[in-house]
N, C-alpha and C. Protein backbone atom coordinates (compact mmCIF):
# COMPACT_ATOMS: atom_id res chain seq x y z
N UNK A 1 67.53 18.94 26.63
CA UNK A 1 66.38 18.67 25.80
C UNK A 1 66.54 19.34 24.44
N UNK A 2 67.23 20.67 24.71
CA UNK A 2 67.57 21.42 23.15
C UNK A 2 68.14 19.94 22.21
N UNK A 3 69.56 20.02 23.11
CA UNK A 3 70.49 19.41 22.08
C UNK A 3 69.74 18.22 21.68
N UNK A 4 68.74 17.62 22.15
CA UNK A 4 67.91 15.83 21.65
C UNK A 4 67.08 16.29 20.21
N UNK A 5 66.57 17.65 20.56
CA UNK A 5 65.77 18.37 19.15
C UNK A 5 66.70 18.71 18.41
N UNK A 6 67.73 19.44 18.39
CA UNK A 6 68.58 19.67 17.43
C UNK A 6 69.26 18.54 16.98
N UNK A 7 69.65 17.35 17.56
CA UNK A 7 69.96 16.32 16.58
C UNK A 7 69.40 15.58 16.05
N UNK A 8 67.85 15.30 16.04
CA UNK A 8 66.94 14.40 15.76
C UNK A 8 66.60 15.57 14.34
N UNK A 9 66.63 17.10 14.59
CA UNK A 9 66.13 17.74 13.36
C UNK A 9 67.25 17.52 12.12
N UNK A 10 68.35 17.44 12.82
CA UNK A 10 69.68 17.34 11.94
C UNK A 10 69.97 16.08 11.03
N UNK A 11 69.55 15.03 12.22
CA UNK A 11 69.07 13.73 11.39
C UNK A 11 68.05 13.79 10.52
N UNK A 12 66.81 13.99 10.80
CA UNK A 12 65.80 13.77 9.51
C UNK A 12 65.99 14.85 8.70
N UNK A 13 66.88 15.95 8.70
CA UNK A 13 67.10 16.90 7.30
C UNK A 13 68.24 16.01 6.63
N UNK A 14 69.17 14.91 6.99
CA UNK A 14 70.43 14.65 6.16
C UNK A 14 69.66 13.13 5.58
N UNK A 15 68.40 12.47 6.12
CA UNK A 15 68.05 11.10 6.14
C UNK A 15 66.82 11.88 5.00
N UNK A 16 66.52 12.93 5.09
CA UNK A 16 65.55 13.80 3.86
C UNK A 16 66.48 13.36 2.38
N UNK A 17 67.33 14.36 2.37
CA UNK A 17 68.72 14.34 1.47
C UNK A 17 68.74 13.19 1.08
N UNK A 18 69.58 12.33 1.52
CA UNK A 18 69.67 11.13 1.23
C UNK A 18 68.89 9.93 0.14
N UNK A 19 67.48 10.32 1.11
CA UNK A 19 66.50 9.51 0.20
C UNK A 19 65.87 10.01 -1.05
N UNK A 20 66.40 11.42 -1.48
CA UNK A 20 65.96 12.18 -1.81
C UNK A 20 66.86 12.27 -3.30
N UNK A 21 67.78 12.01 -3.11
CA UNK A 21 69.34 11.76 -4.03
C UNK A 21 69.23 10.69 -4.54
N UNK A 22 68.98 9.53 -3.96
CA UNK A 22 68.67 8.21 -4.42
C UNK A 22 67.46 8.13 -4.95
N UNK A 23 66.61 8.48 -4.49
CA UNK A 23 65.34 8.45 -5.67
C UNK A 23 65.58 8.91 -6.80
N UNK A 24 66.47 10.15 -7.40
CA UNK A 24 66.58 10.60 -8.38
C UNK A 24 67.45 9.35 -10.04
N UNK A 25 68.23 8.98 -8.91
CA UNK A 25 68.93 8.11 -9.82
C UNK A 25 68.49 6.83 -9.78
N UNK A 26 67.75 6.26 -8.87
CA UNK A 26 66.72 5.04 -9.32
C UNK A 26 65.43 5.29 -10.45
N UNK A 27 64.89 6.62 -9.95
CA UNK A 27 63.92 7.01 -11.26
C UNK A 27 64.38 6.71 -12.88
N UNK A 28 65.49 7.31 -12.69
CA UNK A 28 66.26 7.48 -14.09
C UNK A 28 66.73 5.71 -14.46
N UNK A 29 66.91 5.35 -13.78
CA UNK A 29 67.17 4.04 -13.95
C UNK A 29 66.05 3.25 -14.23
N UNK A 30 65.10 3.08 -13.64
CA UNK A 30 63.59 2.41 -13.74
C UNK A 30 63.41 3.23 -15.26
N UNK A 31 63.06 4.05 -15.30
CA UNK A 31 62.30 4.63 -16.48
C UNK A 31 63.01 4.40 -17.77
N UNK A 32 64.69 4.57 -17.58
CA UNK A 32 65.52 4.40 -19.13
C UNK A 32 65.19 2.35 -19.18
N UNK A 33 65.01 1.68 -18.49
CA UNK A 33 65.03 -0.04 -18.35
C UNK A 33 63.39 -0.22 -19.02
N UNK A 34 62.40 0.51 -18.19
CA UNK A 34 61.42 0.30 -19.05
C UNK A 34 61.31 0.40 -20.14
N UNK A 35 61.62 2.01 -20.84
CA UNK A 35 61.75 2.33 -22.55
C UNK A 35 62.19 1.22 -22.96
N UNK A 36 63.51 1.07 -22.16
CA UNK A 36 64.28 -0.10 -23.26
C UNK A 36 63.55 -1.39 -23.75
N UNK A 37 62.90 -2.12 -22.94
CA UNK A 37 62.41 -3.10 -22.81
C UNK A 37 61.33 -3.41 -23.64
N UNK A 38 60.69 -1.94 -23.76
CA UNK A 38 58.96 -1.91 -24.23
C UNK A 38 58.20 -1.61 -23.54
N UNK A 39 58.45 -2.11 -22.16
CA UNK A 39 57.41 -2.44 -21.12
C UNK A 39 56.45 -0.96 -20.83
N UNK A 40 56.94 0.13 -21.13
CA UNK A 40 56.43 0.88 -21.07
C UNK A 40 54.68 0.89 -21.90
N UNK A 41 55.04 0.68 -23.21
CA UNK A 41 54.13 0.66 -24.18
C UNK A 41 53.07 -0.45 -23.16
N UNK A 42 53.44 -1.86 -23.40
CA UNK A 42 52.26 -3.05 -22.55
C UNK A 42 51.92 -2.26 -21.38
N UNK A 43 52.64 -1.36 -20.45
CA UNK A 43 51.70 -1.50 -19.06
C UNK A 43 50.85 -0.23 -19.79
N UNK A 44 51.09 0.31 -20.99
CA UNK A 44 49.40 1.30 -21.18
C UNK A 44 48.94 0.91 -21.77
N UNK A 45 48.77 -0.10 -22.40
CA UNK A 45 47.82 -0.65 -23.20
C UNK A 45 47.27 -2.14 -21.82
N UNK A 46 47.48 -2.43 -20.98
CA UNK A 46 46.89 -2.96 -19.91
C UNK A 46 46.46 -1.87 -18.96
N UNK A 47 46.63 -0.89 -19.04
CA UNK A 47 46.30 -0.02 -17.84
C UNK A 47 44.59 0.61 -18.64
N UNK A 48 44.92 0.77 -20.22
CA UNK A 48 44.12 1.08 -20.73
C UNK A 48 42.68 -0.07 -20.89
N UNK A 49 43.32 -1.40 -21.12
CA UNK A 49 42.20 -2.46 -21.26
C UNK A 49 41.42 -2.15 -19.59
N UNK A 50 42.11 -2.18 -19.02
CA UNK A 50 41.21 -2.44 -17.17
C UNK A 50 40.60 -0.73 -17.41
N UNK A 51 40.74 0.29 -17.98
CA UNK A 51 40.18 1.19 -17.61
C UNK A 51 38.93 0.73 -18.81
N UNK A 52 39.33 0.86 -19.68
CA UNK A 52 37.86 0.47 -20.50
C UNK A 52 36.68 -0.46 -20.10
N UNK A 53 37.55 -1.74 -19.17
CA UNK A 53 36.46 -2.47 -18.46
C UNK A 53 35.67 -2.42 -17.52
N UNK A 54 36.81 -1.11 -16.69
CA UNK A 54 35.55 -0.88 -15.81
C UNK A 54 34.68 0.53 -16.04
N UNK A 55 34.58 1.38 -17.22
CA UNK A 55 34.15 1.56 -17.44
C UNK A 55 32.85 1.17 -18.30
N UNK A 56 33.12 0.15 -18.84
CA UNK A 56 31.61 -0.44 -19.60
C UNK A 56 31.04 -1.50 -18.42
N UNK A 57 31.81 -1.83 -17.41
CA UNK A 57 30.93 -2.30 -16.12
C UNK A 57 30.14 -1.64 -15.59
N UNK A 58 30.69 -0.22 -15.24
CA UNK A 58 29.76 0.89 -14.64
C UNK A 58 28.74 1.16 -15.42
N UNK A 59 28.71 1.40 -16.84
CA UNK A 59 28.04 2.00 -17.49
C UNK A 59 26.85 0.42 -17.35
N UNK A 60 26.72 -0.90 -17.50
CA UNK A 60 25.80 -1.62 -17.33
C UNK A 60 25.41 -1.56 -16.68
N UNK A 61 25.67 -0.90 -15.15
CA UNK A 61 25.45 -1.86 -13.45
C UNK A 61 24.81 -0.15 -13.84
N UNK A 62 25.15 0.58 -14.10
CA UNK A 62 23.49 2.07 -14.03
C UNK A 62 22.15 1.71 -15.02
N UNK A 63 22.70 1.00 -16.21
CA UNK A 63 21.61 0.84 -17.38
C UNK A 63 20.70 -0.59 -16.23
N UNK A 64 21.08 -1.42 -15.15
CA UNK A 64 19.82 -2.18 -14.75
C UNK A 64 19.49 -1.49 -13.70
N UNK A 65 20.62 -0.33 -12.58
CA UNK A 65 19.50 0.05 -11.63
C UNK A 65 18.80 1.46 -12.17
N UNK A 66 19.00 1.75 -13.45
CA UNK A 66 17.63 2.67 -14.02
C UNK A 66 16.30 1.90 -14.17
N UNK A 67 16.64 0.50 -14.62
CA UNK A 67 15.72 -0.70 -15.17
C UNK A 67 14.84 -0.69 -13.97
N UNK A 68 15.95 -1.04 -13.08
CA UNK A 68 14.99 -1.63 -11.32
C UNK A 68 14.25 0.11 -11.01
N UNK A 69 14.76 1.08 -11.13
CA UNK A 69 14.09 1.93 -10.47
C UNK A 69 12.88 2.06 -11.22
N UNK A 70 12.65 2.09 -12.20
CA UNK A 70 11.47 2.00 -12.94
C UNK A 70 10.97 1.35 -12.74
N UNK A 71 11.06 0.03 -12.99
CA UNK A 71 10.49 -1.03 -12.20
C UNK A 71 9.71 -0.97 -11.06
N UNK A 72 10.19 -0.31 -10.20
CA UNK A 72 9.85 0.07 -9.03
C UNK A 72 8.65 1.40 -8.97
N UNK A 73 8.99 2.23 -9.80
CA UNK A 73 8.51 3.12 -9.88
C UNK A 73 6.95 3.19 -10.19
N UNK A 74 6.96 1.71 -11.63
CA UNK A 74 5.61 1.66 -11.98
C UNK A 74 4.74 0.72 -10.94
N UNK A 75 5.24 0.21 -9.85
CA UNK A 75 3.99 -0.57 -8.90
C UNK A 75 3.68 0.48 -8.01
């Protein structure tokens, strides 16, 4: 039973490594392809439009249930 734990720990510390090595040099790869491209710049200026929208959504959908609570308030 030792030796089944000691190789299953041995495996997920070298299958750690591994994925761990490769992420580094796909990062670097993704990120230098974006710069290049631009794409960087468009996905914040889209990341930025959807944040602005749903912020002036929220900010309406409180300005009518202040409306309704009042509403409510005065019957």
């Amino acid at each position: 039973m030792n030796l089944y734990k000691l190789v299953f720990t041995l495996l997920g510390v070298l299958f750690t490594f591994t994925v761990q090595a490769q992420e580094a040099t796909e990062k670097q790869d993704f990120n230098s392809l974006m710069r290049a491209d631009g794409k960087v710049a468009v996905t914040i200026v889209i990341s930025a439009i959807i944040l602005t929208g749903m912020i002036i959504y929220l900010i309406n959908a409180e300005r009518r249930v202040k409306a309704l609570e009042q509403e409510i308030g005065e019957e």
